[in-house]
Protein backbone atom coordinates (compact mmCIF):
# COMPACT_ATOMS: atom_id res chain seq x y z
CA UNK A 1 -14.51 13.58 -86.95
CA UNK A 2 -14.50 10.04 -86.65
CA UNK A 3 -11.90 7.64 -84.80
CA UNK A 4 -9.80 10.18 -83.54
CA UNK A 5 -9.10 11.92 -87.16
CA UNK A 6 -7.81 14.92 -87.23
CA UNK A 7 -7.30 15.16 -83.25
CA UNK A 8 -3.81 16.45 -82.39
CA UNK A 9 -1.69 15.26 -79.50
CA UNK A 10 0.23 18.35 -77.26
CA UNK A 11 3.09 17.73 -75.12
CA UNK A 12 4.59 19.81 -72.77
CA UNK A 13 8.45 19.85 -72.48
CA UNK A 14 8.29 21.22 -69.05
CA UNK A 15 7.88 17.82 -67.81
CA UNK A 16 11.03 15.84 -68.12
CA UNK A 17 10.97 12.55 -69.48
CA UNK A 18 10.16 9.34 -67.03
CA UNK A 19 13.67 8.23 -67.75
CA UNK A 20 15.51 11.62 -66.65
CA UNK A 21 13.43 12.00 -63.47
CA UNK A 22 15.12 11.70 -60.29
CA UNK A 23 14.56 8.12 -58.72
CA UNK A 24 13.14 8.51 -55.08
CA UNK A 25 15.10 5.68 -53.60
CA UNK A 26 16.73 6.82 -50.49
CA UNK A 27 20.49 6.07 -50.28
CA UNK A 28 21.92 3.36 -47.86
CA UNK A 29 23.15 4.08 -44.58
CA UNK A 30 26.56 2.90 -45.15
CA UNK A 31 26.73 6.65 -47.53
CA UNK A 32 26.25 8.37 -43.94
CA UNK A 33 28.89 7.15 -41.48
CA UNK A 34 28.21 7.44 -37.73
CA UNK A 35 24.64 9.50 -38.64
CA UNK A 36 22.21 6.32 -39.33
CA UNK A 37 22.48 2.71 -39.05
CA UNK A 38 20.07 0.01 -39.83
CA UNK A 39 17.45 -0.95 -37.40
CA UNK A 40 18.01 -4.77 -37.77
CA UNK A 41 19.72 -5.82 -36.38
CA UNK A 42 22.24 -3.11 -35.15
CA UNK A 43 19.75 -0.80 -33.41
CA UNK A 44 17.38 -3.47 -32.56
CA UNK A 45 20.16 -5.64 -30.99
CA UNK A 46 21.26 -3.49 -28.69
CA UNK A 47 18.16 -3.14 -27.44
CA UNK A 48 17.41 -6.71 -26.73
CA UNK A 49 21.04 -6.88 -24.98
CA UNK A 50 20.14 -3.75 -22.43
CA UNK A 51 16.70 -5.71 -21.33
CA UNK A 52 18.41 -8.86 -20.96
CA UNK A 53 21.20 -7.17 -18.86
CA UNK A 54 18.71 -5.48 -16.73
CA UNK A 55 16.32 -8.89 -16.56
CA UNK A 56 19.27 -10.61 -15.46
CA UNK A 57 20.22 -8.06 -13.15
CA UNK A 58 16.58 -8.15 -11.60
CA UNK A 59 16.23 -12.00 -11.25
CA UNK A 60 19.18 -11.98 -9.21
CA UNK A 61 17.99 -9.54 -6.94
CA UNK A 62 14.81 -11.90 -6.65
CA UNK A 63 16.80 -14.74 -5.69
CA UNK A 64 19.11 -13.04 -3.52
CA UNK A 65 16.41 -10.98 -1.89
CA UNK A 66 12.95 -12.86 -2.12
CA UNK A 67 10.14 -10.86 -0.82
CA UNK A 68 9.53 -11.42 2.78
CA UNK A 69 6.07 -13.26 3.41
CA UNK A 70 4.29 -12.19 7.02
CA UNK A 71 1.52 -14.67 8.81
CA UNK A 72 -1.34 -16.17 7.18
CA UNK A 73 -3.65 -13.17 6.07
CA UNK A 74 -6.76 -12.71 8.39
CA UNK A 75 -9.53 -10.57 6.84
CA UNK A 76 -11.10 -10.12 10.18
CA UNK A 77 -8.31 -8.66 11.54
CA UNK A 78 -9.40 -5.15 10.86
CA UNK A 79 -6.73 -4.06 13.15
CA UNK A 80 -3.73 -4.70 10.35
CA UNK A 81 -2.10 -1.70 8.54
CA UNK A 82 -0.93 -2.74 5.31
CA UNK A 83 1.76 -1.04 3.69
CA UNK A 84 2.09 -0.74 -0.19
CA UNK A 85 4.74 -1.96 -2.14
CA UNK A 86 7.90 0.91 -2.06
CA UNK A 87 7.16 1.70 -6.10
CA UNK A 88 3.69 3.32 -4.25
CA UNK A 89 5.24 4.76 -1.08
CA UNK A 90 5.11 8.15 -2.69
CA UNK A 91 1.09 7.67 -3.07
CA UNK A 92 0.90 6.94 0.19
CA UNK A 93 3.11 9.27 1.62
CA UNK A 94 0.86 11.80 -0.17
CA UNK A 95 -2.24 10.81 1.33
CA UNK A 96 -1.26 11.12 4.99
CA UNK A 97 -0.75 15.12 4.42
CA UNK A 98 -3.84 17.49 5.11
CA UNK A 99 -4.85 18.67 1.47
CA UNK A 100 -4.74 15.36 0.02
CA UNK A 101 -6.91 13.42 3.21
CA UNK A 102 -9.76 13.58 4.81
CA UNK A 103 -12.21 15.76 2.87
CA UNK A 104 -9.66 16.50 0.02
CA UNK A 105 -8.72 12.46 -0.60
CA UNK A 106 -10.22 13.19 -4.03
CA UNK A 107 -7.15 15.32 -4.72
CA UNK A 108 -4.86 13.05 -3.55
CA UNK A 109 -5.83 10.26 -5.21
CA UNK A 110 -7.28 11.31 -8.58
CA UNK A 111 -6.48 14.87 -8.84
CA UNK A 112 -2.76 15.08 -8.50
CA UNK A 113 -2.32 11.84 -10.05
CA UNK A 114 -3.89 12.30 -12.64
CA UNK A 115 -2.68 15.41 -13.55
CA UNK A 116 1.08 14.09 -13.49
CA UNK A 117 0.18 10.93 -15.60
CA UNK A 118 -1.37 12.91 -18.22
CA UNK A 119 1.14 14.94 -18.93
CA UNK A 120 3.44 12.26 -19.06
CA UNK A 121 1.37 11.26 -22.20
CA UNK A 122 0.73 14.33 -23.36
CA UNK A 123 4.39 15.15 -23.30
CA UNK A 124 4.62 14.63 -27.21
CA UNK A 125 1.92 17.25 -28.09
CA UNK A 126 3.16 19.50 -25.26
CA UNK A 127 6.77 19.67 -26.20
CA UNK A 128 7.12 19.32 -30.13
CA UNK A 129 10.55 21.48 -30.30
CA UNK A 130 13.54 19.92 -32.54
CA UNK A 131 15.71 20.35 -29.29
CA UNK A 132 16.68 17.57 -27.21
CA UNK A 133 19.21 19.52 -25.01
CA UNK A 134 18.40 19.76 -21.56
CA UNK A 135 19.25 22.92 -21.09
CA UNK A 136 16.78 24.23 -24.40
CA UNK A 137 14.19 22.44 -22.68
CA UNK A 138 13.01 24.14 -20.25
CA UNK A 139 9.80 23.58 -19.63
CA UNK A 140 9.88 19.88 -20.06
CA UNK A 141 12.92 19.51 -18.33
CA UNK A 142 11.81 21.37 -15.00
CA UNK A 143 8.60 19.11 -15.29
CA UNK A 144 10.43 16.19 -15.10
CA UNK A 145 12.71 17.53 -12.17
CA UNK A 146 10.18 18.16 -10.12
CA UNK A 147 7.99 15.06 -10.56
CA UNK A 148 11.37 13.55 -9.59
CA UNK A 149 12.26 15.08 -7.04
CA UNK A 150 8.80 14.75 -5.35
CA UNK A 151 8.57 11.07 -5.63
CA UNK A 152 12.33 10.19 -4.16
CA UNK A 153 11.47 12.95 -1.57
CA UNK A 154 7.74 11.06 -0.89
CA UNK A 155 9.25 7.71 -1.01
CA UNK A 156 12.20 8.43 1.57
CA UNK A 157 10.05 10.82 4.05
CA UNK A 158 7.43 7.22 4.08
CA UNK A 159 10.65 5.13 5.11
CA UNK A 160 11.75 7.49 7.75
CA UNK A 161 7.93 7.61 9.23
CA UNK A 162 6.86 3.58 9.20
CA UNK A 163 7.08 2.50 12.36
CA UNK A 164 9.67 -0.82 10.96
CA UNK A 165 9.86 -2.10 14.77
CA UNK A 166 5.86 -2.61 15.07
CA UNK A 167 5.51 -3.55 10.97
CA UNK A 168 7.93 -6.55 12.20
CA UNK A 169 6.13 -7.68 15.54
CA UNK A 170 3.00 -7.70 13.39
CA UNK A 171 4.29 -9.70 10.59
CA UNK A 172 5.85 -12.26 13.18
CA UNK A 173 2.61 -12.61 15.22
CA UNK A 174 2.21 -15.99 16.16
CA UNK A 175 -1.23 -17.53 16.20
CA UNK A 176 0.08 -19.31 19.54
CA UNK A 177 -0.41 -16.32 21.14
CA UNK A 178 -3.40 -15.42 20.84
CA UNK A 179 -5.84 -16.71 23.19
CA UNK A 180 -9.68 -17.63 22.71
CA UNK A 181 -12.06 -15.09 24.31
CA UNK A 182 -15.76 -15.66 25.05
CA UNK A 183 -17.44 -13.64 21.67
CA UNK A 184 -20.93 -14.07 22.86
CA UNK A 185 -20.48 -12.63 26.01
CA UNK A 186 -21.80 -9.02 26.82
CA UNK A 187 -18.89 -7.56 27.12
CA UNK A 188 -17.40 -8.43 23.86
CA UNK A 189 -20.23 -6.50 22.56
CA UNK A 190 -19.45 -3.38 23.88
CA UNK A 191 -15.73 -4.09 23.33
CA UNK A 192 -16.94 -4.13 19.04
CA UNK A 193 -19.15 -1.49 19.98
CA UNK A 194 -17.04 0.85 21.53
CA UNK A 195 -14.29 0.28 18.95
CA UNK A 196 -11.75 -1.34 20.99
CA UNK A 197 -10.81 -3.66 18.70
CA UNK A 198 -9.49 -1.91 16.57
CA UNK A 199 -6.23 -1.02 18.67
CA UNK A 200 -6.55 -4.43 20.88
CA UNK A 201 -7.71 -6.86 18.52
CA UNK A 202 -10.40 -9.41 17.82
CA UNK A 203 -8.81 -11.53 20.29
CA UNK A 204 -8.02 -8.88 23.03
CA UNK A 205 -4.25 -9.81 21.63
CA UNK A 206 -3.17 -6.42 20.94
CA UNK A 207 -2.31 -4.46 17.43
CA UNK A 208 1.48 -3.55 17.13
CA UNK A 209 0.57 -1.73 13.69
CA UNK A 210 -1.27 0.85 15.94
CA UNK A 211 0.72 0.65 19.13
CA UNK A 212 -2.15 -0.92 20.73
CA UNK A 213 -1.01 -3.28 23.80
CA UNK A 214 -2.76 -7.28 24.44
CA UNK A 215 -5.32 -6.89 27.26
CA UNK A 216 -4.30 -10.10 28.71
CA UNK A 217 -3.13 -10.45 32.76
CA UNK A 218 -3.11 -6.69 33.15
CA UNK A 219 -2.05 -4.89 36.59
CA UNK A 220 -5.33 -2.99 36.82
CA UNK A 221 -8.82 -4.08 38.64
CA UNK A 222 -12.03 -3.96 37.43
CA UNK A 223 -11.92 0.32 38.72
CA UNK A 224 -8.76 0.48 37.06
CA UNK A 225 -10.00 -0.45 33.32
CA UNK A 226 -12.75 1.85 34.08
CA UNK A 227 -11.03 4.89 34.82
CA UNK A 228 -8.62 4.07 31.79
CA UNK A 229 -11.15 3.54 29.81
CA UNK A 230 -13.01 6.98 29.85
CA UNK A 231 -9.52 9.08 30.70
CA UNK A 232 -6.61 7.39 28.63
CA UNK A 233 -3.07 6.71 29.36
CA UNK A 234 0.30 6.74 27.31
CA UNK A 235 -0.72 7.21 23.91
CA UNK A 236 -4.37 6.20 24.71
CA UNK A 237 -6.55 9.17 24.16
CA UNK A 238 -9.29 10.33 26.66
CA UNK A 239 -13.12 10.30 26.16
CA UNK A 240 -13.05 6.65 24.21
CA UNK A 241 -15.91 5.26 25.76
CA UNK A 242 -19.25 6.74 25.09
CA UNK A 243 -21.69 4.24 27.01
CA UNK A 244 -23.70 4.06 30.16
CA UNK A 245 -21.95 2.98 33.32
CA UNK A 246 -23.74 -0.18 33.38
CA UNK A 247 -21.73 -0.96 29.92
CA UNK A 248 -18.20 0.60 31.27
CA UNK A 249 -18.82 -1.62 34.14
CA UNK A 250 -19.72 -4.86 32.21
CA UNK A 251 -17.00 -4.10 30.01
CA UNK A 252 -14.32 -3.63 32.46
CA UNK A 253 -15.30 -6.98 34.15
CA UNK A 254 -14.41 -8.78 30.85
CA UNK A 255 -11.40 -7.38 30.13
CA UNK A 256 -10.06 -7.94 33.87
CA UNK A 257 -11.36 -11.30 33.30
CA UNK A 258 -9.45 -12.03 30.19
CA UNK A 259 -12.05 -11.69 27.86
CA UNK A 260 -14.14 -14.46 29.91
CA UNK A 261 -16.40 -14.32 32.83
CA UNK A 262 -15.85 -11.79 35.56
CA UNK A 263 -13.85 -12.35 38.29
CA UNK A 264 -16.67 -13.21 41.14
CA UNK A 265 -17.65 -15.55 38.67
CA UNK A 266 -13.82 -17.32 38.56
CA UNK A 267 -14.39 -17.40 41.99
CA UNK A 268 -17.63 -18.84 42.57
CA UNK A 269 -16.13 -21.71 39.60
CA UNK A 270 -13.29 -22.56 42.01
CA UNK A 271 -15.44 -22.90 44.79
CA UNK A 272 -17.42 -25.52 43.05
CA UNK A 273 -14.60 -27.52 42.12
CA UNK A 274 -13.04 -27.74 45.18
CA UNK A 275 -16.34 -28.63 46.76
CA UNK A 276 -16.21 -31.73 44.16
CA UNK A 277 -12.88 -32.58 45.13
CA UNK A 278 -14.05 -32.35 49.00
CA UNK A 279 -16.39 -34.68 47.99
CA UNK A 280 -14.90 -37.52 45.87
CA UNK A 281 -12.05 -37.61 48.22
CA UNK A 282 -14.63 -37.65 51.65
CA UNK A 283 -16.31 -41.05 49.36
CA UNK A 284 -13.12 -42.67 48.79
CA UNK A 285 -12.42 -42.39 52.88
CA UNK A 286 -15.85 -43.76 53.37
């Protein structure tokens, strides 16, 4: 057989011709009244007219509100307690409890959050029913009314527990009123070493954030600090200081003094100036 003679051709009339199929062109929307609409610009319109309501919305809050600004930011101020911005209040309202802190701060700031982010994105896979009532829902829905709930409940329980008072004072502190203390004295050292500066201040000026008073022209003597010091008072917890008595003595002394030299030392300085002054003024009788 050569060139195809004598092959025959079979058809099968099964198959209907190309010009009897049924064209795969899906209708326009305008054939299904209130069920579809086109995406541009209809859908996608809308859209862009809900963001620029709410962008409009939140630029005026901006302006009408601007965000507060407290004093010039000291990083050795290790005294400050900085508080989050109120979209995190629930985070940190979660870390103060027991079984997300201290050894379990893992879970409270990996475990739980992480857990409620993921299933936020692996709400698609999770929850693949045709149903978009609430009400069939109800595994996704209870989900999501928890994880609501909990944040408005975290977020208003860490308003009604900041301290707003002592977040102001702190914010307002004026440099002004702070007062330069001796750093390379003795005393200071302890002061670090103890860890009184972290309620009282690098400055001896006090830390509102942590209730902790200024340690400037105080009522008590040297004996005074002292017993304060290893006993407490007010809010001040006992059994602080952990040094020799040489220390708690040294210590006391500089904090009596203002963070300066001790007091017999104050003395012994006016004493010498007034003994100038006796001077000059017995050479200008002379």
């Amino acid at each position: 057989m050569r060139r195809g003679k004598g092959m025959k051709y079979v058809t099968d009339s099964r198959i209907p011709a190309r010009e009897h199929r049924m064209q795969n062109i899906p209708k326009d929307y305008s054939e299904y009244p209130g069920k579809t609409e086109a995406f541009f610009p209809n859908y996608l319109l809308k859209e862009w007219l809900v963001g620029a309501v709410f962008l409009i919305g939140f630029l005026c809050l901006t302006v009408a509100h601007p965000a507060p600004l407290e004093r010039e930011a000291d990083p050795n101020d290790t005294g400050y307690v900085p508080l989050p911005d109120w979209f995190f209040l629930f985070l940190y309202q979660l870390l103060k409890y027991e079984y997300a802190a201290g050894d379990y701060v893992v879970l409270g700031t990996v475990v739980l959050p992480g857990l409620a982010f993921g299933a936020l994105l692996l709400a698609p896979w999770l929850d693949k029913g045709p149903e978009r009532r609430l009400s069939q829902r109800p595994i996704a829905t209870a989900m999501m009314t928890l994880g609501v709930i909990s944040t408005i409940y975290l977020t208003w329980e860490s308003v009604e527990q900041h301290d707003w008072e002592a977040d102001a004072e702190q914010a307002a502190m004026d440099d002004e009123d702070i007062r330069e203390v001796d750093q390379s004295h003795e005393g200071y050292e302890i002061y670090q070493e103890q860890g009184c500066i972290s309620c009282h201040g690098d400055n001896l000026e006090g830390n509102p954030g942590v209730q902790g008073p200024d340690l400037y022209d105080l009522a008590y003597d040297v004996e005074g600090v002292a017993e304060i010091s290893v006993n407490g008072i007010g809010e001040m917890p006992g059994d602080m200081f952990d040094g020799t008595e040489e220390e708690l003595q040294i210590l006391s002394e500089y904090i009596v003094a203002g963070g300066g030299a001790n007091e017999d030392e104050d003395v012994n300085g006016d004493d010498e100036e007034e003994t100038e002054e006796d001077e000059e003024n017995d050479e200008e009788d002379a």
